[in-house]
Protein backbone atom coordinates (compact mmCIF):
# COMPACT_ATOMS: atom_id res chain seq x y z
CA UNK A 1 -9.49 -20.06 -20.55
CA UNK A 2 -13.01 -20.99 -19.35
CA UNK A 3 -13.28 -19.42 -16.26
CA UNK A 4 -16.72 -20.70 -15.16
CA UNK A 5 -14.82 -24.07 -14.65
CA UNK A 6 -12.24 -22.95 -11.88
CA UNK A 7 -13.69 -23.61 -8.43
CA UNK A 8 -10.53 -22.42 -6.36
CA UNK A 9 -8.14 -19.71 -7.06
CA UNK A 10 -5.44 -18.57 -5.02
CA UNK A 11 -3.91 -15.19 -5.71
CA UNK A 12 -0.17 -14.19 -4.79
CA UNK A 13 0.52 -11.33 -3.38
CA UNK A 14 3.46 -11.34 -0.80
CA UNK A 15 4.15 -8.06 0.07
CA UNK A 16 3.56 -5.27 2.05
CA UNK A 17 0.05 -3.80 3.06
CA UNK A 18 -0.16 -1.33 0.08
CA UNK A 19 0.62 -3.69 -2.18
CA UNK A 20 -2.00 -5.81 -1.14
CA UNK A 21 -4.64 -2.84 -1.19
CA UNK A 22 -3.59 -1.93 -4.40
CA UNK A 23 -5.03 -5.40 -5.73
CA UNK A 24 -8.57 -4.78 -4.41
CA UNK A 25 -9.71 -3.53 -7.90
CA UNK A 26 -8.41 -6.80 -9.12
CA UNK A 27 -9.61 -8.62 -6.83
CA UNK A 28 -13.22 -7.10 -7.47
CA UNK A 29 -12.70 -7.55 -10.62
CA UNK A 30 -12.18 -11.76 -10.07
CA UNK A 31 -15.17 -11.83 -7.46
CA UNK A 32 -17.22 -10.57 -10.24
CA UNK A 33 -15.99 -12.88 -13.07
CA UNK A 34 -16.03 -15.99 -10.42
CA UNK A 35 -18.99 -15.43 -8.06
CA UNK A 36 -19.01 -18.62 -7.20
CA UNK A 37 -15.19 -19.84 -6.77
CA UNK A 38 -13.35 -19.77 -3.53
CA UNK A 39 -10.55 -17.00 -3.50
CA UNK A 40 -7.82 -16.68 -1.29
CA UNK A 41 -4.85 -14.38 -1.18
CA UNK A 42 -1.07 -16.08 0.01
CA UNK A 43 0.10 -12.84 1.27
CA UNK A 44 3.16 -11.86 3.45
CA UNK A 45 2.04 -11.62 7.43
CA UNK A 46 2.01 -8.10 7.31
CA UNK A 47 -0.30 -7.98 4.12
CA UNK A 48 -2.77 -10.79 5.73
CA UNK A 49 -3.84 -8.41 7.94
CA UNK A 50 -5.83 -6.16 5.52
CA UNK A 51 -8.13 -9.47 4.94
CA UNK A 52 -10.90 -8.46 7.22
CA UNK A 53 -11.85 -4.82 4.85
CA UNK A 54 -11.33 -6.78 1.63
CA UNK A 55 -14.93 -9.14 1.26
CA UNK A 56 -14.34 -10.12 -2.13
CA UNK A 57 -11.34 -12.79 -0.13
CA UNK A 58 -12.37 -16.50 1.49
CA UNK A 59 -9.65 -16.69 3.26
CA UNK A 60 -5.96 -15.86 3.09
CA UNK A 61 -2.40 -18.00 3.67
CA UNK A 62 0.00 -15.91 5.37
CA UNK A 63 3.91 -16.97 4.68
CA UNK A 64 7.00 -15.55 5.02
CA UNK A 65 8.13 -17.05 1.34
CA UNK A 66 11.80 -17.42 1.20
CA UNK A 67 11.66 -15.21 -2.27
CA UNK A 68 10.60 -12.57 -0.15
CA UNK A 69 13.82 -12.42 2.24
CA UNK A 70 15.51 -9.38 1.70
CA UNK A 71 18.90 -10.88 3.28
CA UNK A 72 20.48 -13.95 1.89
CA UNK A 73 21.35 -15.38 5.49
CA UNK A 74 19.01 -17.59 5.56
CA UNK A 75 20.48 -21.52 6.24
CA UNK A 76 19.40 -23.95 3.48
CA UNK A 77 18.07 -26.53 5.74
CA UNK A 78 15.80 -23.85 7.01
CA UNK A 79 14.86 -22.44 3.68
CA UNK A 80 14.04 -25.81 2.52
CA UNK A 81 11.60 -26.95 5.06
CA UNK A 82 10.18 -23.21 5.07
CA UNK A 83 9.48 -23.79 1.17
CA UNK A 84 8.56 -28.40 1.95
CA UNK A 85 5.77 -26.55 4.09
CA UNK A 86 4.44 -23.79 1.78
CA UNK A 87 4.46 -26.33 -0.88
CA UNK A 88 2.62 -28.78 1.53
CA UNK A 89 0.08 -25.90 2.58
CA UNK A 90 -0.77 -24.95 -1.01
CA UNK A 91 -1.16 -28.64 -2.30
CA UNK A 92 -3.68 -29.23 0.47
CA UNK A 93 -5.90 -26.82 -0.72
CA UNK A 94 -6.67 -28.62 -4.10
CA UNK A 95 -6.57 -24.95 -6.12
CA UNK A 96 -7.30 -24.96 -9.39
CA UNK A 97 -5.59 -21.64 -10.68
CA UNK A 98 -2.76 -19.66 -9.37
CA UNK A 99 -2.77 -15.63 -9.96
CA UNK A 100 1.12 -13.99 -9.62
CA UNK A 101 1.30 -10.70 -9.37
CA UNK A 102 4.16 -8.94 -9.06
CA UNK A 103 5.81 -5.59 -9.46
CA UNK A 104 7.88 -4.88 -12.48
CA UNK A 105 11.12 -5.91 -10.48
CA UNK A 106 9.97 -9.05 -9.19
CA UNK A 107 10.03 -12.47 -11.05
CA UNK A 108 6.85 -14.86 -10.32
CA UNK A 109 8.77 -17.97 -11.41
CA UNK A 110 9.63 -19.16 -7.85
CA UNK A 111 6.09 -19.46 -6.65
CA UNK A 112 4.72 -20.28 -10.15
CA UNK A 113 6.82 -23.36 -9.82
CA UNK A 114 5.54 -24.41 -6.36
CA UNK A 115 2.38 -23.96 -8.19
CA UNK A 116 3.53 -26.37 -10.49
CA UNK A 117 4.87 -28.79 -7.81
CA UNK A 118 1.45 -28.83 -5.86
CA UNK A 119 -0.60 -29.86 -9.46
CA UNK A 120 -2.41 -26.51 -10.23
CA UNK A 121 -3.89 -26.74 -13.60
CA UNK A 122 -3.73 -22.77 -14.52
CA UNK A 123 -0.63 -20.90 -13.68
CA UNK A 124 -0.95 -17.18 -14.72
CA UNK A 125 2.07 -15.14 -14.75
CA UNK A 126 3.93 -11.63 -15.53
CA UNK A 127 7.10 -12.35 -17.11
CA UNK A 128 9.47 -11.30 -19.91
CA UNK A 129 11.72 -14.32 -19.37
CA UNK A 130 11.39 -18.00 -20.61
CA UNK A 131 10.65 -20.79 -17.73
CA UNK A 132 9.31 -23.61 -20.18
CA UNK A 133 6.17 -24.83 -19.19
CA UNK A 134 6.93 -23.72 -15.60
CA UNK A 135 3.38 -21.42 -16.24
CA UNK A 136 0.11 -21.97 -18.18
CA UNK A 137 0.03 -18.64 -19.28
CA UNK A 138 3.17 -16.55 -19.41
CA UNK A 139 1.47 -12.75 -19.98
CA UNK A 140 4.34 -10.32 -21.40
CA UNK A 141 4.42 -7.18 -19.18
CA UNK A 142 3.19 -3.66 -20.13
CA UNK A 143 5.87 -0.87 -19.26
CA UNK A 144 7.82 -0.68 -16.26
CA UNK A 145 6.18 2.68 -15.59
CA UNK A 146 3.05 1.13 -15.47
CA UNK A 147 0.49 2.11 -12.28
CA UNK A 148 0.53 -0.85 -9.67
CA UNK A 149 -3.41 -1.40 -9.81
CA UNK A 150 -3.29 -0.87 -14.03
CA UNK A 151 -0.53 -3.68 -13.88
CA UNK A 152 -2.99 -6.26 -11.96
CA UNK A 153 -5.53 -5.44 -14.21
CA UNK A 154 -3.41 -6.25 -17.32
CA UNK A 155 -2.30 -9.56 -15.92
CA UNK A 156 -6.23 -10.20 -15.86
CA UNK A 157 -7.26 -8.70 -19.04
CA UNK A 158 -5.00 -11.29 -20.47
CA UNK A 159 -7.17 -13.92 -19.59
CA UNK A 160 -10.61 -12.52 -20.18
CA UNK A 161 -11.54 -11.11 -16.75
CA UNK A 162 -12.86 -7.43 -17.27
CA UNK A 163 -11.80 -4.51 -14.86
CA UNK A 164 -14.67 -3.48 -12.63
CA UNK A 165 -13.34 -0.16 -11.91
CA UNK A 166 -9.84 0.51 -10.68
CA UNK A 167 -10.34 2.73 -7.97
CA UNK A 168 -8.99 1.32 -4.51
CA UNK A 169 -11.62 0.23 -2.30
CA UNK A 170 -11.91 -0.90 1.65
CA UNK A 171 -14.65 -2.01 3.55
CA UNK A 172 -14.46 -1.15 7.03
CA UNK A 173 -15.79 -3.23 9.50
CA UNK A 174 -18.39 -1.86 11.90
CA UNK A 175 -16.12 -3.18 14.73
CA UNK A 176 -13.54 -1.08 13.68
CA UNK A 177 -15.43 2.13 13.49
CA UNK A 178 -16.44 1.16 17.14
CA UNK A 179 -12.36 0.33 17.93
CA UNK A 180 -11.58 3.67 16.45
CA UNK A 181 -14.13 5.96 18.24
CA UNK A 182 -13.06 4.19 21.64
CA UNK A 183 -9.23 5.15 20.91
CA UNK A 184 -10.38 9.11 19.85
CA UNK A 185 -12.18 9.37 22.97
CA UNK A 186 -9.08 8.24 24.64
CA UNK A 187 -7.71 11.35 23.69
CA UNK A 188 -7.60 13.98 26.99
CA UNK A 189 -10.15 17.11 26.15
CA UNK A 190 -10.87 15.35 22.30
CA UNK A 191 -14.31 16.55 21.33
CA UNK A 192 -16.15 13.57 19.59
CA UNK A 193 -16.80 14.41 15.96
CA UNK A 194 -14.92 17.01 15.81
CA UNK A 195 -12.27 17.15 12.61
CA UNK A 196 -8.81 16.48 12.93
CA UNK A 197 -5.75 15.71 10.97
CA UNK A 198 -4.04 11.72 11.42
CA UNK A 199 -0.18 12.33 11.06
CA UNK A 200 1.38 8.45 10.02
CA UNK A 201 4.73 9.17 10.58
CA UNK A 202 5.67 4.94 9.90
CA UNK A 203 7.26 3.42 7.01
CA UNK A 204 8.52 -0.08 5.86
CA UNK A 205 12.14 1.25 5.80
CA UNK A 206 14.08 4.14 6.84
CA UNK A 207 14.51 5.37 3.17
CA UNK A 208 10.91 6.63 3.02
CA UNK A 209 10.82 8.25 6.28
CA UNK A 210 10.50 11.83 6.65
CA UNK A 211 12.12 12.65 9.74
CA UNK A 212 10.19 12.96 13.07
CA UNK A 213 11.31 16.30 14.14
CA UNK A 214 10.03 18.10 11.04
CA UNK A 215 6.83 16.29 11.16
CA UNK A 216 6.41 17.04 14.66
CA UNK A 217 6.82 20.54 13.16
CA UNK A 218 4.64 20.49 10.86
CA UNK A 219 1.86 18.40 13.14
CA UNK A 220 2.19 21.42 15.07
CA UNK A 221 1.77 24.05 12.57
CA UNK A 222 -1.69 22.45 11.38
CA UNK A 223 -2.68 22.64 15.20
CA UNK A 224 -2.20 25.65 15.74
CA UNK A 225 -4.46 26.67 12.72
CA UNK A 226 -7.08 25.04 14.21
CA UNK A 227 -7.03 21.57 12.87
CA UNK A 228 -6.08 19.18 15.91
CA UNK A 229 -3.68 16.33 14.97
CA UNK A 230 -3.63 12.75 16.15
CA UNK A 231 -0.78 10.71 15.30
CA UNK A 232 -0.87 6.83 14.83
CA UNK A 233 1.52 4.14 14.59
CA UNK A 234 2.25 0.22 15.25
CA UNK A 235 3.56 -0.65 18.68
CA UNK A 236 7.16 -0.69 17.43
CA UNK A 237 6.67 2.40 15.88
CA UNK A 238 6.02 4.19 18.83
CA UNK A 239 8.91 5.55 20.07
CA UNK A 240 8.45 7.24 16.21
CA UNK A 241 5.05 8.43 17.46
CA UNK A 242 6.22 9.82 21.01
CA UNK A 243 9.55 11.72 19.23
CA UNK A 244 6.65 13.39 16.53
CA UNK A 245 4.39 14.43 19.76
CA UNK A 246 7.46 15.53 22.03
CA UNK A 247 8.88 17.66 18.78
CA UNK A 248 5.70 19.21 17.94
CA UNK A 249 5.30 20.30 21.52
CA UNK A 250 1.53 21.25 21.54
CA UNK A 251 -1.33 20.08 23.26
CA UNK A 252 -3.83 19.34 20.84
CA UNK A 253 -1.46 17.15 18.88
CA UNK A 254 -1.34 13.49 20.30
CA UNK A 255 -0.85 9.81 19.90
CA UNK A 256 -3.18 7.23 20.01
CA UNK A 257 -2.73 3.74 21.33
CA UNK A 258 -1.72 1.13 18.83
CA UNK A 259 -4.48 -0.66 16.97
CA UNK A 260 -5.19 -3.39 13.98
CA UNK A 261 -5.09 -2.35 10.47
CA UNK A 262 -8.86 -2.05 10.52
CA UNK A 263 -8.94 -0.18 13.42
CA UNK A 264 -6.46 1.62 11.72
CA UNK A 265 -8.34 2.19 8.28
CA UNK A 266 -11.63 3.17 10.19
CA UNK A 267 -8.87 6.29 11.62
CA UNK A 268 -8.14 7.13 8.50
CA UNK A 269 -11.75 7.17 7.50
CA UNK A 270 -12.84 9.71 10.24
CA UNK A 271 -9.58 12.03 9.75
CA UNK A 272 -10.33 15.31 7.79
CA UNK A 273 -6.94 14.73 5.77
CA UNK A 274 -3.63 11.87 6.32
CA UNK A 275 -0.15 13.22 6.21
CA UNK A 276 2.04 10.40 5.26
CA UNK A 277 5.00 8.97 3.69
CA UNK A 278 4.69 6.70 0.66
CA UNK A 279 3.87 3.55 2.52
CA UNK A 280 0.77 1.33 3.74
CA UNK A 281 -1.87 4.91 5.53
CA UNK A 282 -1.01 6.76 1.95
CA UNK A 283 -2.81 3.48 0.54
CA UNK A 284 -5.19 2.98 2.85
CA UNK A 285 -6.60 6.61 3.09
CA UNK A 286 -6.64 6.75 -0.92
CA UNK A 287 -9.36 3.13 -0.76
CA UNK A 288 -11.16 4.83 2.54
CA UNK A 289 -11.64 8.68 0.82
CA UNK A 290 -9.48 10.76 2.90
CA UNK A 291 -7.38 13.40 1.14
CA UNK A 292 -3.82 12.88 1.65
CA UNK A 293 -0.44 14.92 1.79
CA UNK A 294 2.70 12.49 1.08
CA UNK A 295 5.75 13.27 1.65
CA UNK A 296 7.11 10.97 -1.33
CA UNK A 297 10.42 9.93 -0.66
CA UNK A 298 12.25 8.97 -3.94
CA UNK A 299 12.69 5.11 -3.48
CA UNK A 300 9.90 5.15 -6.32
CA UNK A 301 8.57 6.70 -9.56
CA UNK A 302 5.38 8.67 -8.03
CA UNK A 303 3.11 7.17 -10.88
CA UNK A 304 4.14 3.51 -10.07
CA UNK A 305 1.63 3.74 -6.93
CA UNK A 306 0.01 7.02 -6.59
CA UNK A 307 -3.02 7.63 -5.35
CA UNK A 308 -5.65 8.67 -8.15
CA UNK A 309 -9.15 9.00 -6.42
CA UNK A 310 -8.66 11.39 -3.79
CA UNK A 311 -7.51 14.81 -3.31
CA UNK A 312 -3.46 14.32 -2.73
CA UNK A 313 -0.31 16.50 -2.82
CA UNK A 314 2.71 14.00 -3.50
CA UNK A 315 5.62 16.14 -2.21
CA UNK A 316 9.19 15.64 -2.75
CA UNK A 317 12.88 17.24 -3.56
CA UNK A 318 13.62 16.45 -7.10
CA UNK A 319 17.11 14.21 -6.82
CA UNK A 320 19.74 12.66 -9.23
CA UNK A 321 19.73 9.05 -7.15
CA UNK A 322 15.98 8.76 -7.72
CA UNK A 323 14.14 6.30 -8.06
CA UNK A 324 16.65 4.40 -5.85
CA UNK A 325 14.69 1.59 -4.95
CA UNK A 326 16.72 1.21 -1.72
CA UNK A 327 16.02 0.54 1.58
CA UNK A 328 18.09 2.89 3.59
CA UNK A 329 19.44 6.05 1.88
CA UNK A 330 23.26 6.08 1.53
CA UNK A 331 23.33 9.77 0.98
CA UNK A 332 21.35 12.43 3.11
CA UNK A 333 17.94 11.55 2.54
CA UNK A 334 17.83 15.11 0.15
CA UNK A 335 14.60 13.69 -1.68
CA UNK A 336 13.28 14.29 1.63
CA UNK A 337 14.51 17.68 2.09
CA UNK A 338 10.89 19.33 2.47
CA UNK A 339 10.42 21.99 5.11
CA UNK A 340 7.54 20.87 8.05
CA UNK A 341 5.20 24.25 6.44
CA UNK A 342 4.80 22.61 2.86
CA UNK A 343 3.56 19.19 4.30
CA UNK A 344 1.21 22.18 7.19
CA UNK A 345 0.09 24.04 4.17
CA UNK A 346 -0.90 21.07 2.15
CA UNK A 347 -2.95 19.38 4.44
CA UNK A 348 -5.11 22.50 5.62
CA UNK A 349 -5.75 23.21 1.91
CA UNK A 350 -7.31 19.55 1.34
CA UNK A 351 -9.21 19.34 4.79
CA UNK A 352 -11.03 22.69 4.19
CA UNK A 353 -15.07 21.43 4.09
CA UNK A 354 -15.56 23.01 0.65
CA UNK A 355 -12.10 21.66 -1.27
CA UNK A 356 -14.20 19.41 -3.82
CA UNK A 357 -10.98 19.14 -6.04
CA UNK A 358 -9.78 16.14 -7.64
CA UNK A 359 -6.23 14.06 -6.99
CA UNK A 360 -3.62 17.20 -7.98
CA UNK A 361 -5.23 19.74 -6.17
CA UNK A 362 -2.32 21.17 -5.12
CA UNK A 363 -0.19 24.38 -6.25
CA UNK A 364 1.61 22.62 -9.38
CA UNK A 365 5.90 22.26 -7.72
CA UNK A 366 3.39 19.94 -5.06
CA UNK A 367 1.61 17.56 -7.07
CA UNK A 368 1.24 14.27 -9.23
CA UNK A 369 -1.51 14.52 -11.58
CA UNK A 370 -2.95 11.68 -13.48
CA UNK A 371 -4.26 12.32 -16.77
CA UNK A 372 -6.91 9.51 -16.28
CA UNK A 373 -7.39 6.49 -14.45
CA UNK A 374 -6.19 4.17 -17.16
CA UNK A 375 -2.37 6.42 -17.58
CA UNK A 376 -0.18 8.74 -16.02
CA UNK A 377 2.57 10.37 -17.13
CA UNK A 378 5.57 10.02 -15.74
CA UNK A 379 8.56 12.48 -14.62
CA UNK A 380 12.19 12.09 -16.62
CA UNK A 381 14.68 9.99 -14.46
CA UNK A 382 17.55 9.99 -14.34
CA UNK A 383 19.39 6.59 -13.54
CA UNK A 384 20.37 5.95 -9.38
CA UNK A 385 23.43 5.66 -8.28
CA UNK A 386 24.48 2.10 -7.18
């Protein structure tokens, strides 16, 4: 492919926040190759709004694509103009190339045909199945198993764009810094600059929640070590984020008002350590440098999406169904099963000023531990139950 001819590129990626931060070393790596080209990202609304930390974007198309839906109650008539628009949207903006990437579960050939419809040149696509000529270039997979932000890479690799390093990477806005100091000094009796903890207790679905009681209890066991907490969600999360604060029951662990997902990234910049679930702040803290503590639940493999360049302790109850992929546990959520002190003891360990350690630092039963950047290794599974 000759690169140095493609003016405009637009890169698919319509999913949730991680998902699209886990693209930013791919997306580095296509700024570099094509510093002159206009990029922009079609990403779900949720993912469009990490646009403003990622510079290496022009601009980005927010959809709700109609391969996305998770239900299948959507009319026909409605799903038909929704996908007469898209295709409308993405013909108007004369690109030459379209980048799919997916995750090993998802097929690109729905939007690689739109591509096709609205007269892009260069399709690019994962895929292990035959669609004709339906893409340019039809890239065969590497393992299922394969890290998120090592799959991008590949897709690139493939045609002739080098990885620039495949650590995640955010820049925060100086508006946001100023956004997230104003909601910290919100905080009654908050000393500014002082450390503290950020407790996320949100997640896409209910399956990867650990419950809010027990990390109200353990938001109140790092407190009263020393290390104040604050605890951040969306505005529909919070009644999540008043249940953690009522549970935990102490006065130096609080919530903060709802902000933007800069705002939000900036708050997970200044915190000491995150404590998480596998979901967009586990992401976001990994590209920003903040240590994290996760507590994994087992929708996923840990080394499909791990972080792997900051200090992190991955925690989770080893389980039969896992990984489930599965929206809302049918069982009793036992992958999840984690007592409030593990999650405590955890994330004082990876605050502490002098803990220089690398992702894994913690006690082995805690931890996910890369063997380099470029593989991990991953646990045995054994298949879910459907």
């Amino acid at each position: 492919m000759n690169l140095s001819a493609l003016r405009r590129v637009l890169v698919v990626r319509a999913d949730n926040i991680g998902d699209v931060v886990m693209l930013t070393p791919a997306l580095r790596a296509l700024r570099d190759a094509l510093p002159r080209a206009g990029l922009d990202l079609l990403a779900s609304p949720a993912g469009a709004g990490v646009r403003p930390l990622i510079p290496e974007l022009d601009d980005v198309l927010p959809v709700s694509p109609t391969w996305q839906q998770l239900g299948g109650d959507l009319p026909a008539a409605d799903a038909s103009e929704r996908e007469r628009g898209l295709l409308e949207l993405i013909r108007s903006r004369r690109y030459d190339a379209m980048l799919v990437f997916t995750s090993f579960s998802q097929s690109p050939w729905p939007v690689a045909h739109l591509g096709l419809l609205a007269g892009i040149g260069v399709r690019v696509v994962h895929s292990r199945e035959f669609a004709g000529a339906v893409a340019t270039h039809w890239v065969t997979p590497p393992p299922d198993t394969t890290h998120q932000v090592d799959r991008c890479l590949h897709l690139l690799a493939a045609i002739g764009v080098p990885d620039r390093g495949r650590a995640l990477r955010l820049r925060v806005p100086g508006g946001a810094e100023r956004l997230a100091e104003h909601l910290l000094a919100q905080v009654p009796g908050a000393i500014p600059g002082a450390p503290f903890a950020l407790l996320v207790p949100g997640a896409s679905c209910s399956a990867r929640r650990y419950p809010a009681d027990r990390f109200g209890a353990a938001a109140a066991r790092i407190t009263g070590a020393g290390l104040p907490v604050r605890v951040a969600g969306t505005t529909r999360e919070a009644a999540l984020v008043a249940e953690v604060v009522r549970t935990a029951g102490h006065p130096d662990v609080r919530a903060l008002a709802p902000t933007t997902v800069p705002g939000f990234a900036a708050l997970l910049r200044r915190a000491a350590v995150a404590v998480t679930n596998n979901s967009a702040g586990m992401h976001i803290a990994d590209a920003v440098g903040t240590p994290v503590v996760v507590a994994y639940a087992g929708t996923e493999r840990h080394g499909d999406m791990c972080p792997r360049t900051v200090p992190a302790a991955l925690l989770a109850e080893p389980v039969r169904c896992s990984p489930c992929r599965q929206l809302t546990c049918p069982y009793g959520h036992e992958c999840l099963d984690l007592p409030p002190e593990r999650l405590a003891t955890a994330a004082l360990r990876l605050a502490a000023p002098h803990d220089t350690t690398p992702t894994g630092s913690a006690p082995e039963e805690d931890r996910w531990l890369p063997s380099s950047a470029s593989s991990t290794r991953t646990p045995t599974t054994i298949p879910p139950h459907r």
